[in-house]
Protein backbone atom coordinates (compact mmCIF):
# COMPACT_ATOMS: atom_id res chain seq x y z
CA UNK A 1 28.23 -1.92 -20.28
CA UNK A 2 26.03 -4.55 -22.01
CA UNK A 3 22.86 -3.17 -23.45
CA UNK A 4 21.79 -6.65 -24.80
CA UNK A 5 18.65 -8.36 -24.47
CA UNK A 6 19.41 -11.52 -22.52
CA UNK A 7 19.63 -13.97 -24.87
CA UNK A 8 17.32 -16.58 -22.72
CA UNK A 9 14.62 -13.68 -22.31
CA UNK A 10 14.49 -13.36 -26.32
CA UNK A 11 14.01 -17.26 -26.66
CA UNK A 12 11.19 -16.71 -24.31
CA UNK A 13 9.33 -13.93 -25.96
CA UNK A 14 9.62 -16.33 -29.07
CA UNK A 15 7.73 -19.31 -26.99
CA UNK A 16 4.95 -16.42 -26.34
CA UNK A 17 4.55 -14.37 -29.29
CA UNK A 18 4.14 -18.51 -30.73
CA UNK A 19 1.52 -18.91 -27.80
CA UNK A 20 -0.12 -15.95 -28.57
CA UNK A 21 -0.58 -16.99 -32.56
CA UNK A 22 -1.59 -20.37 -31.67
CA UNK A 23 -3.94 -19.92 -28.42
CA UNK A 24 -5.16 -16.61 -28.17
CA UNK A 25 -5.45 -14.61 -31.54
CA UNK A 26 -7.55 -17.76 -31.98
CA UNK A 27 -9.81 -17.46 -28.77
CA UNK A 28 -10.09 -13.42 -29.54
CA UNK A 29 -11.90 -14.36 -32.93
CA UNK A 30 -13.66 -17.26 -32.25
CA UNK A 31 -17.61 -16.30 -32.49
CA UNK A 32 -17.97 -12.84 -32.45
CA UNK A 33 -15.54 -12.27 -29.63
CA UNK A 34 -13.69 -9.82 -31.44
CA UNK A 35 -16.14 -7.28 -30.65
CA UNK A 36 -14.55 -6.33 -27.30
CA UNK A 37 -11.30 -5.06 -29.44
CA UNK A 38 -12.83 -4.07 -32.91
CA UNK A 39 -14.70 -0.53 -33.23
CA UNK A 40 -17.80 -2.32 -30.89
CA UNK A 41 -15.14 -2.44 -28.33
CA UNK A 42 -16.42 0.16 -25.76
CA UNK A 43 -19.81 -0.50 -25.83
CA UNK A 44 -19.33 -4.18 -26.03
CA UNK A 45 -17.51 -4.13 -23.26
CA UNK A 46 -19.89 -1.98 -20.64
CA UNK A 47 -22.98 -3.61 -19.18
CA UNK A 48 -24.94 -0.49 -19.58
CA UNK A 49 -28.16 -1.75 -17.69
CA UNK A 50 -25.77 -3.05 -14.65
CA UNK A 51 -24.46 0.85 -13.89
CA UNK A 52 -21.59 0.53 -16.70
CA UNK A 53 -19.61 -2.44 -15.14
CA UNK A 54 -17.87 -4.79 -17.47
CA UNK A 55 -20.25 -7.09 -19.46
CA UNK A 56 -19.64 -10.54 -17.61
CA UNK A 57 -19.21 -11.92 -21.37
CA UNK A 58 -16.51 -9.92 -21.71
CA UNK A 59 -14.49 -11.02 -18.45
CA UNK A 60 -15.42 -14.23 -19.06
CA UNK A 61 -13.72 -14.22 -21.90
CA UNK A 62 -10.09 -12.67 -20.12
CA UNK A 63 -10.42 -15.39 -17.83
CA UNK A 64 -10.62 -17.86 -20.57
CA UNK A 65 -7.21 -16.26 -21.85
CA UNK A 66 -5.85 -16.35 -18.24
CA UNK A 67 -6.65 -19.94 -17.61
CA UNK A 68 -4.91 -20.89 -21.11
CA UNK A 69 -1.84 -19.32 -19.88
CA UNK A 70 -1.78 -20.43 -16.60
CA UNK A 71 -1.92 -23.96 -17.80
CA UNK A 72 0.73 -23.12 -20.55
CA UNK A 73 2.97 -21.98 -17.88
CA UNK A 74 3.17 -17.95 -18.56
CA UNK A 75 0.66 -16.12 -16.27
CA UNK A 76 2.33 -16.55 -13.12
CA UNK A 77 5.76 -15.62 -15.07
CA UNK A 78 6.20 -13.22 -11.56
CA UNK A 79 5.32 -15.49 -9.36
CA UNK A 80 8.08 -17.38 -7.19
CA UNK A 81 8.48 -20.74 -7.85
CA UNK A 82 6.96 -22.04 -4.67
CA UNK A 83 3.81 -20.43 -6.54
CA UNK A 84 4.03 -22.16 -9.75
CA UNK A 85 5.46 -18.98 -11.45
CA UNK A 86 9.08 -18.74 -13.04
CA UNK A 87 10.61 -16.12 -10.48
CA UNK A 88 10.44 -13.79 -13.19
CA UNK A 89 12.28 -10.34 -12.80
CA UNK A 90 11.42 -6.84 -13.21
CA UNK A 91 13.43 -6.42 -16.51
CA UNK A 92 12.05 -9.40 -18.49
CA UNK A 93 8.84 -7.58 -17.23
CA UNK A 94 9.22 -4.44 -18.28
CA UNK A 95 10.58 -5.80 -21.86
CA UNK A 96 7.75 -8.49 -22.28
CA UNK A 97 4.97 -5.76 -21.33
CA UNK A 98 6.70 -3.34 -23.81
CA UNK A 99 6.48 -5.24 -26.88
CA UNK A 100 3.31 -6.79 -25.76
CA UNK A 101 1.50 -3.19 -26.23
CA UNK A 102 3.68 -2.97 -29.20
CA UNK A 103 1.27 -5.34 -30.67
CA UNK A 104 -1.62 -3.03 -30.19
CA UNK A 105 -4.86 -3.94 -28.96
CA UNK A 106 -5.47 -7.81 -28.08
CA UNK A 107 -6.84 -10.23 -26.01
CA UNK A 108 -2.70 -11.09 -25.40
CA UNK A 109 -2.63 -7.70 -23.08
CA UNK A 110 -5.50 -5.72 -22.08
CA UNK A 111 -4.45 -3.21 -19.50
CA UNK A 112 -8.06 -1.66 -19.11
CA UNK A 113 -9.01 -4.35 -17.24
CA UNK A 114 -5.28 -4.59 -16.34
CA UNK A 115 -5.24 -8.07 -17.85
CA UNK A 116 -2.52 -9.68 -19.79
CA UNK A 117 -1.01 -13.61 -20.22
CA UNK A 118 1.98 -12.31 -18.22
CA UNK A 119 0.31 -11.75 -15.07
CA UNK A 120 1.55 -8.97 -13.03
CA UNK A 121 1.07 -9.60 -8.66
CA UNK A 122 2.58 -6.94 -7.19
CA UNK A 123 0.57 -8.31 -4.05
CA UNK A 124 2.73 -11.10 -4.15
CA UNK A 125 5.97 -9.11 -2.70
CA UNK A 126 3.27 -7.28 -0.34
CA UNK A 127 2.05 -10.23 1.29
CA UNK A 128 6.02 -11.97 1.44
CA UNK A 129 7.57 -8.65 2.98
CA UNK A 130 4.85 -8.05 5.71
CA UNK A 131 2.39 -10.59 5.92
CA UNK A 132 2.02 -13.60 8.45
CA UNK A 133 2.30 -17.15 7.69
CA UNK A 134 -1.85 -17.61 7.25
CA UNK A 135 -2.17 -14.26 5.23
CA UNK A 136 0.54 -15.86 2.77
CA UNK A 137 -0.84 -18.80 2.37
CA UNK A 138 -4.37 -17.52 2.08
CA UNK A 139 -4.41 -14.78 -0.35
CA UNK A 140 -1.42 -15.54 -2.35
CA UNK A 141 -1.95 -18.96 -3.20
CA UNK A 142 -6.30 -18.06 -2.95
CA UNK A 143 -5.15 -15.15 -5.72
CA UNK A 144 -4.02 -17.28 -8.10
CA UNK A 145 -6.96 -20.35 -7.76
CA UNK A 146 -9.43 -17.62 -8.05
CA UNK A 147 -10.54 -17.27 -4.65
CA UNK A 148 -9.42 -14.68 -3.30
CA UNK A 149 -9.23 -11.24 -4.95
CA UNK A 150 -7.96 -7.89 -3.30
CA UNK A 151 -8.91 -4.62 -4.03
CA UNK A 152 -6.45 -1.59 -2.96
CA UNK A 153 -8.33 0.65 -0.01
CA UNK A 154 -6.39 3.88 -0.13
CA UNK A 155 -7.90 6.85 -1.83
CA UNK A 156 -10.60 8.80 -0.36
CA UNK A 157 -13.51 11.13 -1.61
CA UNK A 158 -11.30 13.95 0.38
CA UNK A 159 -8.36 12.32 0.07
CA UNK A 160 -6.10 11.69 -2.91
CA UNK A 161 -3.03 11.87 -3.36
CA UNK A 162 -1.94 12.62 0.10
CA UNK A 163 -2.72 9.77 2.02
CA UNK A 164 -1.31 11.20 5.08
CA UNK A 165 -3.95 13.19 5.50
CA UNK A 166 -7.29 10.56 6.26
CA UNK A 167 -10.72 10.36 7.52
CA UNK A 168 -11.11 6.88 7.46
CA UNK A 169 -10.22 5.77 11.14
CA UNK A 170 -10.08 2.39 12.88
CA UNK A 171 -9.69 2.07 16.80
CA UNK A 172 -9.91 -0.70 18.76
CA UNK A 173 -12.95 -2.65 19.98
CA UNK A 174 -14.21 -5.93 21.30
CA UNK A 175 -17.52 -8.12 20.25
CA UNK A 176 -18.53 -11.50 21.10
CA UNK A 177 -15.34 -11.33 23.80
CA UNK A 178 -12.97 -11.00 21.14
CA UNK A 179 -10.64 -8.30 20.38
CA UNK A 180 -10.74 -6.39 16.83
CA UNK A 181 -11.30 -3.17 15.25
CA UNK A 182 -13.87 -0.84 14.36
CA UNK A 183 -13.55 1.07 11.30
CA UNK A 184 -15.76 4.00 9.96
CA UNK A 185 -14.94 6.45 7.13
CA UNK A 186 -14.97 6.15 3.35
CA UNK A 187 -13.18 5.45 0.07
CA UNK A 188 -13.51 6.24 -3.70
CA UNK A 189 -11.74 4.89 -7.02
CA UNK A 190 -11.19 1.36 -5.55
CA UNK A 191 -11.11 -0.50 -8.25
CA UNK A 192 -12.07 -3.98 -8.74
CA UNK A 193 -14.62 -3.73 -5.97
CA UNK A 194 -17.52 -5.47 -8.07
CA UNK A 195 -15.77 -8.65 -8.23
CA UNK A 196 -13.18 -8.55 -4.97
CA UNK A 197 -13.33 -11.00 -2.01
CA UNK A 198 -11.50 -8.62 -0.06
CA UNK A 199 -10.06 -5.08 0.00
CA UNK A 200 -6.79 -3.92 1.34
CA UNK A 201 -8.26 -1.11 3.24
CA UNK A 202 -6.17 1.40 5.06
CA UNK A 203 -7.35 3.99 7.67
CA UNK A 204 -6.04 5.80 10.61
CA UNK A 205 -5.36 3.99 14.03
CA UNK A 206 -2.94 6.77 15.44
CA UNK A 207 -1.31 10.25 15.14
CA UNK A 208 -2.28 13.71 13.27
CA UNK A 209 -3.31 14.40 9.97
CA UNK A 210 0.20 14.92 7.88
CA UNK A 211 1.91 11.91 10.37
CA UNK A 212 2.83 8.88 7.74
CA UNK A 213 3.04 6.44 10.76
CA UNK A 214 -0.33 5.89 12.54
CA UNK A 215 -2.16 4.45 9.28
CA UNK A 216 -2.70 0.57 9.08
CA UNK A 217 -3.60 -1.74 6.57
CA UNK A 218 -6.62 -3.93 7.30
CA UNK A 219 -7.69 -7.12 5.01
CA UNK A 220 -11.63 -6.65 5.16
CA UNK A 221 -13.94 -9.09 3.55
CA UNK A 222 -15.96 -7.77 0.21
CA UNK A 223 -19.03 -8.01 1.34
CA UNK A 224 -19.27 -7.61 5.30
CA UNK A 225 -21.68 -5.91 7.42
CA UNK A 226 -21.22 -1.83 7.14
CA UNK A 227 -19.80 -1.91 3.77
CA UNK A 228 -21.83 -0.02 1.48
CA UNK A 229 -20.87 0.50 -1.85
CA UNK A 230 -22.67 3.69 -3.10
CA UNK A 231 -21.63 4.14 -6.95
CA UNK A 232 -19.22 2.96 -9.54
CA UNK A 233 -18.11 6.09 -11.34
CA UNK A 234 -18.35 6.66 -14.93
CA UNK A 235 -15.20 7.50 -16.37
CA UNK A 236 -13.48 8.88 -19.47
CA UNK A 237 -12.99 5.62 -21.05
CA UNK A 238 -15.74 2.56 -20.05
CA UNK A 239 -16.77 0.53 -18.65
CA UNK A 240 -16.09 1.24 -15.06
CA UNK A 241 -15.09 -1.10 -11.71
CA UNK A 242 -14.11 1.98 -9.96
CA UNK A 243 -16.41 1.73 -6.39
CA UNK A 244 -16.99 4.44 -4.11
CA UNK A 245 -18.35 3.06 -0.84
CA UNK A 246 -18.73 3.98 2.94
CA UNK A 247 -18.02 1.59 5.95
CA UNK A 248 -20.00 2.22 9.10
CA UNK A 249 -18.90 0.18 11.67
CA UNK A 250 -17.19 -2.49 10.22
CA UNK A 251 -15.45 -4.77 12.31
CA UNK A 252 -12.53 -6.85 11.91
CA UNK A 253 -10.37 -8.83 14.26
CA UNK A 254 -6.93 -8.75 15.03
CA UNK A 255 -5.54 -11.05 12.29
CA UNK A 256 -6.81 -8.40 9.45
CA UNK A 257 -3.57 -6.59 10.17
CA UNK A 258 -1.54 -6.60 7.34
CA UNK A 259 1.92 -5.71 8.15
CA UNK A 260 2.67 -3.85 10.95
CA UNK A 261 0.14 -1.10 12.97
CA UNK A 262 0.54 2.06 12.17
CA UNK A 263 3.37 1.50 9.09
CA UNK A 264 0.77 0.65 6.65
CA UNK A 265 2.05 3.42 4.00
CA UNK A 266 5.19 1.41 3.74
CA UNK A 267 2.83 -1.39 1.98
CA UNK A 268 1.52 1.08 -0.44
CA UNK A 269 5.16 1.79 -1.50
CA UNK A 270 5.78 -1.57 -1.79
CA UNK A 271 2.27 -1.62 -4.02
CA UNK A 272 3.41 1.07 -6.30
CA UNK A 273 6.94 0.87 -7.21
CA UNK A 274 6.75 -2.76 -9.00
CA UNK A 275 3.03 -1.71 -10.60
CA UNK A 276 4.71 1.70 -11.97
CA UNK A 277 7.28 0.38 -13.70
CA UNK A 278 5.39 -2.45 -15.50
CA UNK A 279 3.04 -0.13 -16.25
CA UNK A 280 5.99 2.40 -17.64
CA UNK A 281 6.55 -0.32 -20.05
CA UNK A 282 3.38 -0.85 -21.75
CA UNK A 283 2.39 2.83 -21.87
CA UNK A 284 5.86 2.77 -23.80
CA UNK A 285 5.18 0.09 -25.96
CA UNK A 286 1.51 1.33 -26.55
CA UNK A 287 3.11 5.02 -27.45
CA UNK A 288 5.69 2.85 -30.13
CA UNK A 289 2.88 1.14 -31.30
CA UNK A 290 1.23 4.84 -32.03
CA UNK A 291 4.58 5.80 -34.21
CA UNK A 292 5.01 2.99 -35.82
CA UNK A 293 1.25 2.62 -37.25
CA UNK A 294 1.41 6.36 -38.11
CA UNK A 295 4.94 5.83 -39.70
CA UNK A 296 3.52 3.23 -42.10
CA UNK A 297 0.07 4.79 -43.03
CA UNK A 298 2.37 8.43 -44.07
CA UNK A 299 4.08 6.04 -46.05
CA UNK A 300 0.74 4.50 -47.66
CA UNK A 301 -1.13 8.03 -47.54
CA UNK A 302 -1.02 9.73 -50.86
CA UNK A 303 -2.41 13.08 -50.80
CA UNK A 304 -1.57 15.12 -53.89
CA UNK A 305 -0.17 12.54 -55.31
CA UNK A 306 2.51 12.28 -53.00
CA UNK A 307 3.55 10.00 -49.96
CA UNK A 308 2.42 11.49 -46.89
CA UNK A 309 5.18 11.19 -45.21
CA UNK A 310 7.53 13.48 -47.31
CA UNK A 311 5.87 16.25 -45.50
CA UNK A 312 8.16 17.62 -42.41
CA UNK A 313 5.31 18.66 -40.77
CA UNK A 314 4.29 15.16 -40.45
CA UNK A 315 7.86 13.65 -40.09
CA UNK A 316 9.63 16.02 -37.25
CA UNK A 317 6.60 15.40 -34.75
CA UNK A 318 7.53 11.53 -34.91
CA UNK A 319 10.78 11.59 -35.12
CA UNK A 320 10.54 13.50 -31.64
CA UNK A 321 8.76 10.64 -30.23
CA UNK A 322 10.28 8.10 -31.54
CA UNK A 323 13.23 9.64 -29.97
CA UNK A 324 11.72 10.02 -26.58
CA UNK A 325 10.50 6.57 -27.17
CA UNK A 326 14.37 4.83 -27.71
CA UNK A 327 15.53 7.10 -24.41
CA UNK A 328 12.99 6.15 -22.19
CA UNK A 329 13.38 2.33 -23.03
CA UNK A 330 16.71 2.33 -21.82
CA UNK A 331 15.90 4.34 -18.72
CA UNK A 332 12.85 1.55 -18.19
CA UNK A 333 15.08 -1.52 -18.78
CA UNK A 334 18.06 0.08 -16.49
CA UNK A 335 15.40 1.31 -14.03
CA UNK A 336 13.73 -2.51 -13.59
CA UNK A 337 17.50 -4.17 -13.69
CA UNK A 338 18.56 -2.25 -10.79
CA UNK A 339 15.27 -2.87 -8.80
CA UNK A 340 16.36 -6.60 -9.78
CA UNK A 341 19.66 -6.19 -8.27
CA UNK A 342 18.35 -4.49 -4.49
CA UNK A 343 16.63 -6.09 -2.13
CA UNK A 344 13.05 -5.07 -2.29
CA UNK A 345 12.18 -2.90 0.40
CA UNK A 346 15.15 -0.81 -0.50
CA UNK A 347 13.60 0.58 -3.54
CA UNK A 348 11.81 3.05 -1.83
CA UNK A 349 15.34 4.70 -0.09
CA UNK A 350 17.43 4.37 -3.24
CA UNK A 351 15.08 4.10 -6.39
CA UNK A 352 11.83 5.80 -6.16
CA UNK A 353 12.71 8.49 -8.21
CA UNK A 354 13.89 6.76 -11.20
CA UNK A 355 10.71 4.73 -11.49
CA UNK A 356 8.70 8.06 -11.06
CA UNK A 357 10.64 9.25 -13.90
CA UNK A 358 9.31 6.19 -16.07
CA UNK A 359 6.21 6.41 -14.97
CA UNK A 360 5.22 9.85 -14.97
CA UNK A 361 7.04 10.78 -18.54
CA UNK A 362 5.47 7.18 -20.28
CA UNK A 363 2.35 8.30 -19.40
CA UNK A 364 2.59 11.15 -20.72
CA UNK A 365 4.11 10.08 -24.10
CA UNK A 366 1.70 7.77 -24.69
CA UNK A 367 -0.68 9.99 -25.17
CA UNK A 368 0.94 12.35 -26.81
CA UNK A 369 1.61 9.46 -29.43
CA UNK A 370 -2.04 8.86 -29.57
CA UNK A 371 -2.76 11.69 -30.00
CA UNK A 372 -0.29 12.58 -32.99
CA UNK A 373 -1.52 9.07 -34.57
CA UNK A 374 -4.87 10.91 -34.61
CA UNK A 375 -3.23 13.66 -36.34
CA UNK A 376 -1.62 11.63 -39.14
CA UNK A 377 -4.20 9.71 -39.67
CA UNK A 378 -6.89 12.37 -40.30
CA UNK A 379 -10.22 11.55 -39.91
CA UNK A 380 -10.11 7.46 -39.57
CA UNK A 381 -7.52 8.29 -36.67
CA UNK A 382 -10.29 10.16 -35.16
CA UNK A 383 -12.61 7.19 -35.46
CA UNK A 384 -13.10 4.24 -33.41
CA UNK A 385 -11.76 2.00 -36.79
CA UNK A 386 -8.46 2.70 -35.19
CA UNK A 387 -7.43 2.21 -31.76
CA UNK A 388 -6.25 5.45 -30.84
CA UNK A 389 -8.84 7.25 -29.15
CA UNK A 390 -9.23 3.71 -27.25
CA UNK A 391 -5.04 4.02 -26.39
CA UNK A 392 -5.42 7.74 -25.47
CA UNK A 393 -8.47 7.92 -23.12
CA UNK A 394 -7.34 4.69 -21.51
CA UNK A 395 -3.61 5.61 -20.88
CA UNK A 396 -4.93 9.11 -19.78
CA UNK A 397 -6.17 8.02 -16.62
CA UNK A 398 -2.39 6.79 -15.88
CA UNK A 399 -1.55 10.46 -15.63
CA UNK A 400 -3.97 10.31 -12.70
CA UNK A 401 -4.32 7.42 -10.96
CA UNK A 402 -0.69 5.42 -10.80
CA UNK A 403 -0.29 8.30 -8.31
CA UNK A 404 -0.77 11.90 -10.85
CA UNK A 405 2.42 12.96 -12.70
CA UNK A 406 2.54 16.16 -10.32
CA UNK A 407 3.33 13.73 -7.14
CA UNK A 408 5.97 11.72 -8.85
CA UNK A 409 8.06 15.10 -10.03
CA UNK A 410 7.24 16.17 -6.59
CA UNK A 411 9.10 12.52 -5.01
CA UNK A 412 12.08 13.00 -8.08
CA UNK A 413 12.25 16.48 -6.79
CA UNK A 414 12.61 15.30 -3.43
CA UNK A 415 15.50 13.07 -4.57
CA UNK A 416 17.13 15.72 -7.12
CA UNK A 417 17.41 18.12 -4.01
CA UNK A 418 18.55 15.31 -1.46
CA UNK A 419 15.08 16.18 0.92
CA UNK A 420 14.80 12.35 0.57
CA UNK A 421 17.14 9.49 -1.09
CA UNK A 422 20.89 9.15 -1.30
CA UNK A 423 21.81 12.86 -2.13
CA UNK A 424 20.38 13.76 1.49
CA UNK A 425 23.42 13.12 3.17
CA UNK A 426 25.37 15.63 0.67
CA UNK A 427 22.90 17.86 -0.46
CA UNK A 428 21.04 17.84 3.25
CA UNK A 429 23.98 18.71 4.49
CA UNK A 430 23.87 22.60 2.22
């Protein structure tokens, strides 16, 4: 077994740690833009008079960095190269993300705003796997010139994390002599909503409440008649773009569809499993980041006259991270090569629980890092001069909303137990 980097991956991070020193570190202090990432950063960030969404300076200023990389050659890394992107794979993913939030907080890789130079389009394999011809072309190729953005429709006010269970419904209907579909219900935490063209919505067309076949996934246009977006809700860590709206008889034709009728869960899957596992990687690159800055101020701390970090009571509590950190790399990096080495929609029968075990555990380490830098670092640590209460009460929401940690060790136990996944014809069998 051969647990090297690839040696053409490393002589890529080189070109864009070099991009990053030349391009963006520049752009992130030029003016007084560094307010959105110094101890301003929160407040800098919220538009507090426009119900706490982001300050339009401030996402100006990420599409600045995005259209610098595009042209540069790195956002659409993911991207086929039909696209313009470099067919990048899961693994270079999950290592580029990982030492990107190694670097700490920077305009390189934002994930509150889920931003970064290295895009990440998990819509991309959505649209290829079950979208037509016109869908494709549309919001694939409108995603990337800025002219078509998607939100992701799926949570409910009632609703979470069983989506089997809906209110929203759609059921057929005609106006002006041509055939569509009338959809009524209502959605919360869809983020992105302030600034989407569209929003992958999904509601029920068929079946019971509990059935996962029966729910499709309808492109509907951001805004259209009987959309009504009643709040953006204030979270733990601002600003917000998290919508909660209600659709009264919205319509939509036929050609909405996305996928098949009634199979639109299997989209969702195919949503999830590529956005966990990037997202794995930088909440385990953010939680190194935590060690590694709390490692070096023990060292520079001199209470008593002596280096913090002779104390056991400081060192034992890292060393346990930084152990969990080095096991749960390799389990990321092995977890996004095999996804490299399967075809796509296969992930979900043979590899959901491994990337539920990144996921779930990352998130949680991250912020028990953050909150251990705290801890080390006394009172500054505390403080928003340091970027740890910023990395904990961002990365906390992970443990929530990349589907909560309880639902993933619910789909590993699934697997561990063979109710779902290759051990069911063994174990199913007992």
């Amino acid at each position: 077994m051969d647990f090297t980097i690839p040696p053409a991956l490393e002589e890529y991070y080189a070109v864009l740690e070099r991009f990053i020193e030349s391009e963006i570190e520049p752009l992130q202090h030029q003016g007084d833009n560094n307010r959105f990432f110094d101890h301003r950063r929160e407040d800098a960030r919220t538009d507090w008079d426009r119900n706490g969404l982001p300050n339009e300076e401030w996402e100006q200023l990420l599409r600045q960095a995005r259209t610098l990389a595009d042209e540069a050659g790195h956002w659409r890394f993911t991207a086929p190269e039909k696209y313009g992107g470099q067919d990048g794979s899961n693994l270079w993913m999950a290592v580029i993300r990982d030492r990107f939030a190694q670097r700490g907080l920077g305009l390189h890789n934002d994930l509150q705003n889920e931003h970064s130079i290295v895009g990440n389009f998990p819509f991309v394999a959505m649209y290829e796997n079950f979208g037509t011809q016109a869908q494709q072309d549309e919001f694939i190729l409108g995603g990337f010139d800025g002219s078509r953005r998607v939100a992701f429709g799926l949570t409910e006010p009632d609703h979470g994390s069983d989506a089997t269970h809906m209110d929203t419904v759609a059921v057929p209907e005609v106006r002006g002599g041509k055939r569509g579909w009338r959809i009524d219900g209502s959605k919360m935490w869809i983020t992105g909503m302030h600034a989407a063209t569209h929003v992958a919505l999904f509601a029920r067309t068929d079946g019971e409440d509990g059935n996962a076949r029966g729910i499709t996934c309808f492109l509907v246009p951001n805004p259209t008649e009987g959309l009504e977006i009643d709040e953006f809700i204030w979270t733990f860590n601002m600003p917000t773009d998290h919508a909660r709206f209600y659709l009264k008889g919205v319509w939509v034709p036929e050609d909405a569809i996305l996928g098949e009728e009634g199979k639109g869960l299997a989209l969702a899957q195919s949503f999830v499993h590529q956005n966990r596992i990037r997202q794995a990687a930088g909440s385990l690159g953010a939680a190194q980041y935590c060690v590694e800055e709390s490692v070096k101020y023990a060292r520079h701390r001199k209470p008593f006259g002596e280096e913090l970090a002779r104390n056991q009571a400081v060192q034992f509590p890292l060393v346990e991270l930084a152990t969990q950190c080095e096991m749960l790399r390799l389990l990321i990096y092995k977890t996004a090569w095999e996804m490299d080495n399967m075809d796509h929609k296969a992930v979900e029968q043979e590899l959901s629980d491994k990337v539920s075990m990144c996921n779930y555990w990352a998130n949680r380490l991250v912020c028990e890092a953050a909150d251990r830098a705290m801890q080390v670092h006394g009172g500054i640590g505390y403080s928003r001069q340091k970027p740890f209460e910023h990395i904990f009460r961002h990365h906390r929401r992970y443990r929530i909303t990349e589907g909560a940690e309880e639902i993933q060790m619910r789909k590993v136990a699934a697997y561990l137990f063979g109710y779902l996944g290759p051990r069911r014809e063994t174990l199913g069998k007992i």
